[in-house]
PDB file of N, CA and C in Angstrom:
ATOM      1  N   UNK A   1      97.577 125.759 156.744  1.00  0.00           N
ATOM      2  CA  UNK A   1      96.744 126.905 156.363  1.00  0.00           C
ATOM      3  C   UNK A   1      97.605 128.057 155.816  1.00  0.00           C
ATOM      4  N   UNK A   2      98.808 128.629 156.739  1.00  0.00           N
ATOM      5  CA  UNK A   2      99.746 129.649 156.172  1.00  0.00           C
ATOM      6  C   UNK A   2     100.259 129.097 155.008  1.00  0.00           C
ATOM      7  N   UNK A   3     100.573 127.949 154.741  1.00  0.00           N
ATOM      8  CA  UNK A   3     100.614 127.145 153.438  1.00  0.00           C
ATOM      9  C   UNK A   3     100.037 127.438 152.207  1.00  0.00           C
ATOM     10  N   UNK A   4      99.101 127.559 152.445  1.00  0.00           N
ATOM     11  CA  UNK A   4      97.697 127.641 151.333  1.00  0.00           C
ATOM     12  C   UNK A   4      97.252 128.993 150.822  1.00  0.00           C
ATOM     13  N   UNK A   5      97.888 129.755 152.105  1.00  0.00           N
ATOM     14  CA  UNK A   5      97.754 131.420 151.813  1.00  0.00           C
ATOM     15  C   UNK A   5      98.674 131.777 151.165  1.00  0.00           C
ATOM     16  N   UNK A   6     100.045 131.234 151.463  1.00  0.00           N
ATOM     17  CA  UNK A   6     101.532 132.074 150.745  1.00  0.00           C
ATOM     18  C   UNK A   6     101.349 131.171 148.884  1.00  0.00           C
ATOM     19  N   UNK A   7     100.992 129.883 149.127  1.00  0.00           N
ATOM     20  CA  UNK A   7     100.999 129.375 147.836  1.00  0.00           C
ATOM     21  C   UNK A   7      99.884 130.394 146.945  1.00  0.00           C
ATOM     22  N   UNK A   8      98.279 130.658 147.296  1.00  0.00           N
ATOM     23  CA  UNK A   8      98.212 131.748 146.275  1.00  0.00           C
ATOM     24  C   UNK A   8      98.144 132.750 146.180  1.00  0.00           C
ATOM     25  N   UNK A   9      98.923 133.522 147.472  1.00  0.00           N
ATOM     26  CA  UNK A   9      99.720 135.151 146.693  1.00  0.00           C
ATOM     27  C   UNK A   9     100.734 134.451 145.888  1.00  0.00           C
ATOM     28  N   UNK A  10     101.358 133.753 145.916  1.00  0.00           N
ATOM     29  CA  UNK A  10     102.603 133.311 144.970  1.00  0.00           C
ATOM     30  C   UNK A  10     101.833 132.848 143.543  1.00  0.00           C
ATOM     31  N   UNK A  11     100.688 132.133 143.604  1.00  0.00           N
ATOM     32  CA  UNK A  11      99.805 131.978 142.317  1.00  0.00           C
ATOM     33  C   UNK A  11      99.617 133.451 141.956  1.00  0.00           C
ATOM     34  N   UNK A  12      98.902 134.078 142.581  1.00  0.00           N
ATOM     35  CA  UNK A  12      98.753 135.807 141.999  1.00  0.00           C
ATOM     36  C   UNK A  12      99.514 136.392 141.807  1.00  0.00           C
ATOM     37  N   UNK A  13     100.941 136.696 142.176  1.00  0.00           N
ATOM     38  CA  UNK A  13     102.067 137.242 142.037  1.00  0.00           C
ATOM     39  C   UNK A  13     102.505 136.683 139.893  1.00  0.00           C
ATOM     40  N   UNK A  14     102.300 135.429 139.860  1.00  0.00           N
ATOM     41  CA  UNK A  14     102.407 135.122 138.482  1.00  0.00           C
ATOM     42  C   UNK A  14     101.210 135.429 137.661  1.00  0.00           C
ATOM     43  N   UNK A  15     100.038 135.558 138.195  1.00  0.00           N
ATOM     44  CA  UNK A  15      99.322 135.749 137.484  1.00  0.00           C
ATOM     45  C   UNK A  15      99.452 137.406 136.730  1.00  0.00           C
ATOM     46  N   UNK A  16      99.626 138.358 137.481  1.00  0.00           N
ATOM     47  CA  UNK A  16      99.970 139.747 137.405  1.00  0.00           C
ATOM     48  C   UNK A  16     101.445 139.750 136.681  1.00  0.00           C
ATOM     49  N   UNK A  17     102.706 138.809 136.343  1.00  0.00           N
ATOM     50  CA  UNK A  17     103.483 138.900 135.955  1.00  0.00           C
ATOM     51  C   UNK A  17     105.191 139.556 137.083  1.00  0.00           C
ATOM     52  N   UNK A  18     104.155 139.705 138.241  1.00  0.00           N
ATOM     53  CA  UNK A  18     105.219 139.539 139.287  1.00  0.00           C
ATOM     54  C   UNK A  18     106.340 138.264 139.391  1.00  0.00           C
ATOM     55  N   UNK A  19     106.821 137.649 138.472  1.00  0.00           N
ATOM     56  CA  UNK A  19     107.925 136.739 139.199  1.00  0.00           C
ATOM     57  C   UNK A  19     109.187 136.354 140.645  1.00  0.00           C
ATOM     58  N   UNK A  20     109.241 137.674 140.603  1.00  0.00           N
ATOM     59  CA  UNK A  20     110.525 137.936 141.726  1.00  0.00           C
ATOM     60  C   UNK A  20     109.392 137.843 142.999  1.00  0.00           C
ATOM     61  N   UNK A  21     108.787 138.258 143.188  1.00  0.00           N
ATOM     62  CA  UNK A  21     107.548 138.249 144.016  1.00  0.00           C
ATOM     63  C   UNK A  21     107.043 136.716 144.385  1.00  0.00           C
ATOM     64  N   UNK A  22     106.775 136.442 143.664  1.00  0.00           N
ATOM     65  CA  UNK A  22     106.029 135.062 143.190  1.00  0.00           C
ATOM     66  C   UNK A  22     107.241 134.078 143.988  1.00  0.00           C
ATOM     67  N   UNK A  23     108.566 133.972 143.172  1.00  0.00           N
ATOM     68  CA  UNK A  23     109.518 133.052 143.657  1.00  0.00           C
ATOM     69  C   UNK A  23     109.549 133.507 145.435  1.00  0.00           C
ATOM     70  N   UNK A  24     109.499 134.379 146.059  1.00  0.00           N
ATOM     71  CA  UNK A  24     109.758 134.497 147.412  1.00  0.00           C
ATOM     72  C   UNK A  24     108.388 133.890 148.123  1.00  0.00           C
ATOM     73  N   UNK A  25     107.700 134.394 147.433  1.00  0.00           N
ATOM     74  CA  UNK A  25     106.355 133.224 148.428  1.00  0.00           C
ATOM     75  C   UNK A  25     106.334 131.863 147.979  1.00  0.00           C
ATOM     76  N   UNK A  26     106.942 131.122 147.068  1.00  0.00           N
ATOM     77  CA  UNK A  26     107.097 130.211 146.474  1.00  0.00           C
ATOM     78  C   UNK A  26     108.221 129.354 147.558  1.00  0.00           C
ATOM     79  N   UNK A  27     108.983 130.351 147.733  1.00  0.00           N
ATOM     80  CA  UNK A  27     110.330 129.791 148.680  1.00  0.00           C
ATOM     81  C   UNK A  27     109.862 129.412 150.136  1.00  0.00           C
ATOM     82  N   UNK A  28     108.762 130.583 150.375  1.00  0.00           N
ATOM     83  CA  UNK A  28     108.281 130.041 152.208  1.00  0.00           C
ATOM     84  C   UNK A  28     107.593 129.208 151.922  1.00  0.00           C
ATOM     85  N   UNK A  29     107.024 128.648 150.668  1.00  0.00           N
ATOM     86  CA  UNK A  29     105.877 128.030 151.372  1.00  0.00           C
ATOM     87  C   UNK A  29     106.931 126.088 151.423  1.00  0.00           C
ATOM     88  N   UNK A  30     107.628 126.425 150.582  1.00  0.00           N
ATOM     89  CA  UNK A  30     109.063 125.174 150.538  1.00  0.00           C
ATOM     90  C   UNK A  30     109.735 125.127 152.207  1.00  0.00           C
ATOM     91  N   UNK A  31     109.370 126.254 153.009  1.00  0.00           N
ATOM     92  CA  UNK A  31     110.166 125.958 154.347  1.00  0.00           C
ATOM     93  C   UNK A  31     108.997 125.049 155.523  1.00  0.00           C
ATOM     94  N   UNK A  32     107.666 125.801 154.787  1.00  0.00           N
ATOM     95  CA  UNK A  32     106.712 125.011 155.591  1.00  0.00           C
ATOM     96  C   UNK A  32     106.300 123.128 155.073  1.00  0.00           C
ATOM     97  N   UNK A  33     106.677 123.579 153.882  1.00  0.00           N
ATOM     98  CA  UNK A  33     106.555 121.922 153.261  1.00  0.00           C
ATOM     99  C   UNK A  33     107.010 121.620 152.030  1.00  0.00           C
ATOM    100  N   UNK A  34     108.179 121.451 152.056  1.00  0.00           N
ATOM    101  CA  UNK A  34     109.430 120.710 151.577  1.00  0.00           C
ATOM    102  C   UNK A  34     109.377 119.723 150.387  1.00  0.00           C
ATOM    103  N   UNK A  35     107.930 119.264 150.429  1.00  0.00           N
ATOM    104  CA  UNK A  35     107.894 117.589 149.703  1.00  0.00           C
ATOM    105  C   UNK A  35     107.263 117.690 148.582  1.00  0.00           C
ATOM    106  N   UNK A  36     106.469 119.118 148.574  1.00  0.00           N
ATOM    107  CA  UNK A  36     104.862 119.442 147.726  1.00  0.00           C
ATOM    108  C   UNK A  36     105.861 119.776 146.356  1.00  0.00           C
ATOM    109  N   UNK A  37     105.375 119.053 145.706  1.00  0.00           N
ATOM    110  CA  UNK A  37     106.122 119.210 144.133  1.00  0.00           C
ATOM    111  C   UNK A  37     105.591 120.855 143.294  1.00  0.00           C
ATOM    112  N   UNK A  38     104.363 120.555 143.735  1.00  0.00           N
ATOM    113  CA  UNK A  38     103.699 121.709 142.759  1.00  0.00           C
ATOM    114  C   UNK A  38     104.202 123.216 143.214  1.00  0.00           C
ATOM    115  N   UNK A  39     104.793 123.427 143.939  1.00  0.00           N
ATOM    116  CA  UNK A  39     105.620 124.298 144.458  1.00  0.00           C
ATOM    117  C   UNK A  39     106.898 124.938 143.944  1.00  0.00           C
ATOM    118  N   UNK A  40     107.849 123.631 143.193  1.00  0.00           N
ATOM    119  CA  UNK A  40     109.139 123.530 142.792  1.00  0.00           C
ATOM    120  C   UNK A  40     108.873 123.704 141.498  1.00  0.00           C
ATOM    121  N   UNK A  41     107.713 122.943 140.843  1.00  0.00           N
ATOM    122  CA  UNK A  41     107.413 123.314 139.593  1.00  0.00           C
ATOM    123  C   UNK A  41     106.797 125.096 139.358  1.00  0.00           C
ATOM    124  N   UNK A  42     106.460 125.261 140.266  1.00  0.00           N
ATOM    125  CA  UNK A  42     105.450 127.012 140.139  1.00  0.00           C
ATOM    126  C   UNK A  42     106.836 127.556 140.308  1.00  0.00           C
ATOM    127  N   UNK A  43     107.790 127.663 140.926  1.00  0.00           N
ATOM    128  CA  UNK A  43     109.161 128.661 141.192  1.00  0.00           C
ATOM    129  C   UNK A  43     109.478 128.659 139.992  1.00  0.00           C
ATOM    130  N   UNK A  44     109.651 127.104 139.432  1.00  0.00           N
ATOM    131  CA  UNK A  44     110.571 126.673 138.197  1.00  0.00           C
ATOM    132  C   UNK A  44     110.321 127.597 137.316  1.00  0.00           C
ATOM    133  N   UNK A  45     108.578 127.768 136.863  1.00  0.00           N
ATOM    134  CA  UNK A  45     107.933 128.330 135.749  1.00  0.00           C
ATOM    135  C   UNK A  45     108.092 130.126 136.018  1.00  0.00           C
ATOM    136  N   UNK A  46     108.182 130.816 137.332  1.00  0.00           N
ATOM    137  CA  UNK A  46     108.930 131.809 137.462  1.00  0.00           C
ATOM    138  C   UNK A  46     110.296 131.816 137.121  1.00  0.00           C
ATOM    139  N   UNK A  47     111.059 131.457 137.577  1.00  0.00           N
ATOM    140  CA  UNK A  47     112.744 131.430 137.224  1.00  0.00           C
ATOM    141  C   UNK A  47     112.960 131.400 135.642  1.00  0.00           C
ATOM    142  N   UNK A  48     112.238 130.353 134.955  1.00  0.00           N
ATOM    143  CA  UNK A  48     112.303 130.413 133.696  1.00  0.00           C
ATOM    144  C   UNK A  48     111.658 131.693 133.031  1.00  0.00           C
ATOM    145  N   UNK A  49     110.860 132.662 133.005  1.00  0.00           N
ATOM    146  CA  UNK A  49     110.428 134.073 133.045  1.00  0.00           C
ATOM    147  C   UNK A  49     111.549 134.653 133.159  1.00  0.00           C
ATOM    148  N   UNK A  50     112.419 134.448 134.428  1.00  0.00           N
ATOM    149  CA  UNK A  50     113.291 135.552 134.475  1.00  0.00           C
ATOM    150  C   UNK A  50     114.674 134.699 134.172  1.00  0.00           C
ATOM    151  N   UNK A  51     114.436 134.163 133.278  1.00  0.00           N
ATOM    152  CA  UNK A  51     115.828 133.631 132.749  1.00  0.00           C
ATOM    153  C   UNK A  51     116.620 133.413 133.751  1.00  0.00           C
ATOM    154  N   UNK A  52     116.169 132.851 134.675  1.00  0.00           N
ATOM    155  CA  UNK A  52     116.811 132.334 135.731  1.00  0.00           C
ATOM    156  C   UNK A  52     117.006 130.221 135.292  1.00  0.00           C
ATOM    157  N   UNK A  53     117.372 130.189 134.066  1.00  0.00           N
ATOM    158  CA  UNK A  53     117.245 128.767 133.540  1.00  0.00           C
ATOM    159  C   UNK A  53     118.192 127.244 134.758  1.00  0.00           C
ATOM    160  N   UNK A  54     119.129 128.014 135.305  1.00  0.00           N
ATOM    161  CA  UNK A  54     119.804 127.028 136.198  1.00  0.00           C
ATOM    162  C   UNK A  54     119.237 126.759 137.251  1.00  0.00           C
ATOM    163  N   UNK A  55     118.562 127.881 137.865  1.00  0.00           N
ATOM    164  CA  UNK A  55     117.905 127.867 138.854  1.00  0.00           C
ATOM    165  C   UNK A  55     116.549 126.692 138.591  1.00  0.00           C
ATOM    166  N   UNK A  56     115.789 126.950 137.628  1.00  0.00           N
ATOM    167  CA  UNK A  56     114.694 126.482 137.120  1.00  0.00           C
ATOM    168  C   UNK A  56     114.721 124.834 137.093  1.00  0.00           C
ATOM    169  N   UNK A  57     116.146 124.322 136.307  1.00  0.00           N
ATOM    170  CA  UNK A  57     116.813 123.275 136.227  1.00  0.00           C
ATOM    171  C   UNK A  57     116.664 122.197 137.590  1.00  0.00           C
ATOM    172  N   UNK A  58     117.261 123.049 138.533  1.00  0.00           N
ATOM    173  CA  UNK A  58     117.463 122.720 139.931  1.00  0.00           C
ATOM    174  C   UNK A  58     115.851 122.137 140.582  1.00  0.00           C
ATOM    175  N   UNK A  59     115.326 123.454 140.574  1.00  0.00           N
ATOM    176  CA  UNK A  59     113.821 122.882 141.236  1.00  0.00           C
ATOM    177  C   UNK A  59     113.206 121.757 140.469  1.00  0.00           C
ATOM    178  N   UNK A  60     113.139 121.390 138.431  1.00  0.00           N
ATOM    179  CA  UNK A  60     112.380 120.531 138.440  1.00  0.00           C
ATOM    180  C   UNK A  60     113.221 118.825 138.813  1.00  0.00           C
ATOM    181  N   UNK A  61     114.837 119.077 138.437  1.00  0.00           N
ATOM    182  CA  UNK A  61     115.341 117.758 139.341  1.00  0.00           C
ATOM    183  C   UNK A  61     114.920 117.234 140.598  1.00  0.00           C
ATOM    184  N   UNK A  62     114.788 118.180 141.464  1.00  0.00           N
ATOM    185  CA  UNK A  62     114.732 117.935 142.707  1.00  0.00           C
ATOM    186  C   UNK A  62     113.036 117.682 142.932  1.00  0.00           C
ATOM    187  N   UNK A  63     111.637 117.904 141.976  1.00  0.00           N
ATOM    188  CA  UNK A  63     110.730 117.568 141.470  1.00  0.00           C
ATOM    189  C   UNK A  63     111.092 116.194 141.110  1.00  0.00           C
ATOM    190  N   UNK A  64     111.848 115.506 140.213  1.00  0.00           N
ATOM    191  CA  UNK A  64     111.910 114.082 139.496  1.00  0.00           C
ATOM    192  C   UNK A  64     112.478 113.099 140.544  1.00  0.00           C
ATOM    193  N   UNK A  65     113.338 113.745 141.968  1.00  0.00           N
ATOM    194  CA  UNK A  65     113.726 113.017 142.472  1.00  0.00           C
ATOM    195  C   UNK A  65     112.729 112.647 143.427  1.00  0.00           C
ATOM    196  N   UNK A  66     111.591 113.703 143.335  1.00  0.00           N
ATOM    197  CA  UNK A  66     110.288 112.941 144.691  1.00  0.00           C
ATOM    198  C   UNK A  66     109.348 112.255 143.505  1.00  0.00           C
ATOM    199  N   UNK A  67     109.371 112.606 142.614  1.00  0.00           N
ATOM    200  CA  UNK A  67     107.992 112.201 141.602  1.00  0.00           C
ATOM    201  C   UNK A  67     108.317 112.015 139.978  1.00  0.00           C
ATOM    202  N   UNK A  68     109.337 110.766 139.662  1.00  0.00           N
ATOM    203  CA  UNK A  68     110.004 110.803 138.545  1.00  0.00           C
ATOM    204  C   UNK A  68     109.323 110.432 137.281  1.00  0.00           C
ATOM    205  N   UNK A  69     107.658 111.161 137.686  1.00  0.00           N
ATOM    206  CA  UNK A  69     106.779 111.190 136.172  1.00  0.00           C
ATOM    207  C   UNK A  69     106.171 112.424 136.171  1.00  0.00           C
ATOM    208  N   UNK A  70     106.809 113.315 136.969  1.00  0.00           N
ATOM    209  CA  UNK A  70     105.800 115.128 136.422  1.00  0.00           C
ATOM    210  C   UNK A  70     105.791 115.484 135.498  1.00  0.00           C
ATOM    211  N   UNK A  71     105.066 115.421 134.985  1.00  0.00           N
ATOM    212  CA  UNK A  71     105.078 115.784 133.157  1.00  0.00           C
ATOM    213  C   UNK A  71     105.447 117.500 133.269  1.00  0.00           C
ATOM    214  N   UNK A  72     104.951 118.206 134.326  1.00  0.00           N
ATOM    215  CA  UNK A  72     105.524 119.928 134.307  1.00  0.00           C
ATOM    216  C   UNK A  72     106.733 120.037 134.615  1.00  0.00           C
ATOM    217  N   UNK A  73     107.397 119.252 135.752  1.00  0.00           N
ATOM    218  CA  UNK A  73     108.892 119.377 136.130  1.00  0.00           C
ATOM    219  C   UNK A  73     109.888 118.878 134.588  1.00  0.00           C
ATOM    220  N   UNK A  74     109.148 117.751 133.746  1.00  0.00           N
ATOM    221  CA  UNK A  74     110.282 117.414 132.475  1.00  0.00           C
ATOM    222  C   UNK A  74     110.065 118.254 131.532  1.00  0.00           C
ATOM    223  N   UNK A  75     108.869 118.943 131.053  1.00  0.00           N
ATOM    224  CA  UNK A  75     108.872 120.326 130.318  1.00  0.00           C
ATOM    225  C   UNK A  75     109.704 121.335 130.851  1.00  0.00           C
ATOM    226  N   UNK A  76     109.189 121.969 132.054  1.00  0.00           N
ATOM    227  CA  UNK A  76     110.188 123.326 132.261  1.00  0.00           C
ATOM    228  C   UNK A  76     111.402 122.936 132.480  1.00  0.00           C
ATOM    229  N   UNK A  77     111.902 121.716 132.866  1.00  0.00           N
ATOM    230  CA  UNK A  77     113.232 121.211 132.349  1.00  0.00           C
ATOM    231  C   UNK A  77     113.784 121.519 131.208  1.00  0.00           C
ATOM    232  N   UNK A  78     113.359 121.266 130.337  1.00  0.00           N
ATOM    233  CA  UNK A  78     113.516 120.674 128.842  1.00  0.00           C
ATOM    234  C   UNK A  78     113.758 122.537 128.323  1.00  0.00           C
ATOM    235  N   UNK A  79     112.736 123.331 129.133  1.00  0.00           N
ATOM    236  CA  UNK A  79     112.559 124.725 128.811  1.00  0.00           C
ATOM    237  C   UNK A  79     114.189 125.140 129.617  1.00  0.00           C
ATOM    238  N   UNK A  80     114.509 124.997 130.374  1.00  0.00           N
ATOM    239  CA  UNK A  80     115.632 125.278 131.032  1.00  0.00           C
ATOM    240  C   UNK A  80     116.709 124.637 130.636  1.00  0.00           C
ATOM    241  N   UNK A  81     116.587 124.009 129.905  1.00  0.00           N
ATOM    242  CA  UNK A  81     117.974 123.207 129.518  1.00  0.00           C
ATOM    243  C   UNK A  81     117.710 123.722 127.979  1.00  0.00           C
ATOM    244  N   UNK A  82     117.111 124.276 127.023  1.00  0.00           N
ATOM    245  CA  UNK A  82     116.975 124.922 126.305  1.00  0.00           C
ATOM    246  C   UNK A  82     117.703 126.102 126.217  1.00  0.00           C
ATOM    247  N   UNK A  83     117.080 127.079 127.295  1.00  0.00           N
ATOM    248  CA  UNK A  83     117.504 128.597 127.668  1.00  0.00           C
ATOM    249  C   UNK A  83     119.182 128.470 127.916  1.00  0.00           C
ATOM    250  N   UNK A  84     119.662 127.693 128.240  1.00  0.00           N
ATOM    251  CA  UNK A  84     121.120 127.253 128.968  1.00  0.00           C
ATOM    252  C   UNK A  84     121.509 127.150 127.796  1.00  0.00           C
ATOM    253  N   UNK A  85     120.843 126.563 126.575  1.00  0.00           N
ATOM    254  CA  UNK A  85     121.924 126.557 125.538  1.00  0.00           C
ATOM    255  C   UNK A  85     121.683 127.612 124.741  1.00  0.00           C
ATOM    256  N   UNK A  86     120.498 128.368 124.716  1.00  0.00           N
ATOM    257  CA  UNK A  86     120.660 129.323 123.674  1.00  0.00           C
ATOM    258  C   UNK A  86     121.679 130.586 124.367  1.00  0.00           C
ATOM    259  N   UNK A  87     122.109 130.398 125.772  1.00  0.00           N
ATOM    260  CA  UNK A  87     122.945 131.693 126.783  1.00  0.00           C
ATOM    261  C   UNK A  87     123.811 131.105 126.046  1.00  0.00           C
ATOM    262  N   UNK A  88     124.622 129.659 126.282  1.00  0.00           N
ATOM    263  CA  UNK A  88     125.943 129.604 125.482  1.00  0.00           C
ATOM    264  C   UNK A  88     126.304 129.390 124.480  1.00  0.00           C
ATOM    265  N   UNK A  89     125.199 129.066 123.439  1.00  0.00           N
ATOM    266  CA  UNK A  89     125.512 129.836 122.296  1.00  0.00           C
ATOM    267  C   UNK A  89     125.552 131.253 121.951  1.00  0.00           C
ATOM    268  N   UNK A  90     124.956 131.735 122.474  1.00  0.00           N
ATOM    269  CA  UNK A  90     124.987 133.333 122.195  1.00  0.00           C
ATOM    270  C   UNK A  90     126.620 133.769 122.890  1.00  0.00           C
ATOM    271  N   UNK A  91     126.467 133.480 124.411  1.00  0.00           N
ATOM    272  CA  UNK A  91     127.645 133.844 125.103  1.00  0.00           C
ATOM    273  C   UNK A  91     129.095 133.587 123.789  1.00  0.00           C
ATOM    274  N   UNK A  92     129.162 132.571 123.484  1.00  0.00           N
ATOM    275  CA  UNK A  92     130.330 131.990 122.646  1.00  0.00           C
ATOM    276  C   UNK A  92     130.115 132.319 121.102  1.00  0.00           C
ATOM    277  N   UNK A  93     129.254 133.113 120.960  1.00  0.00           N
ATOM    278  CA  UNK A  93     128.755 133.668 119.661  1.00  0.00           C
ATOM    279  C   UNK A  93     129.916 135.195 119.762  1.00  0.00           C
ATOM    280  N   UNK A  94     130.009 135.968 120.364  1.00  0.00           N
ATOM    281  CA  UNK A  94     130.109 137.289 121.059  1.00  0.00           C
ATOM    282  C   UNK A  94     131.950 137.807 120.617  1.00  0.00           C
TER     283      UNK A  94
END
């Protein structure tokens, strides 16, 4: 039940454009249950907002390693492994 409550203030927190917000209720609700994919993918899609792309990376792997057909965990992947290269190109642009 506390589950279900922290998952949608963490849905509302993105909906309003809160991210930093969003990822911390996103994170408890990962201590109460660990396994729920749609969780790792909702942080992911925050982190990627805040150009947090490694971070983003991290949650949808660890998404492919419980469920290696999420079609949202290989997009915001794909979005995070994107962002990673446009930082080091730019970084090495400079």
């Amino acid at each position: 039940e506390k589950f279900k409550t922290l998952k949608k203030e963490g849905n509302d927190f993105v909906k309003t454009g809160k991210y930093e917000e969003a990822v911390n209720k996103y994170t408890e609700c990962m201590k109460l249950n660990p396994e729920e994919c749609s969780i790792y993918t909702n942080r992911a899609l925050c982190y990627l907002k805040l150009y947090k792309y490694e971070e983003a990376k991290q949650d949808c792997d660890h998404v492919l390693q419980i469920e290696d057909s999420n079609v949202k965990a290989f997009y915001r992947r794909a979005l995070a492994y994107k962002g990673l290269q446009v930082r080091k190109k730019y970084m090495s642009g400079i």
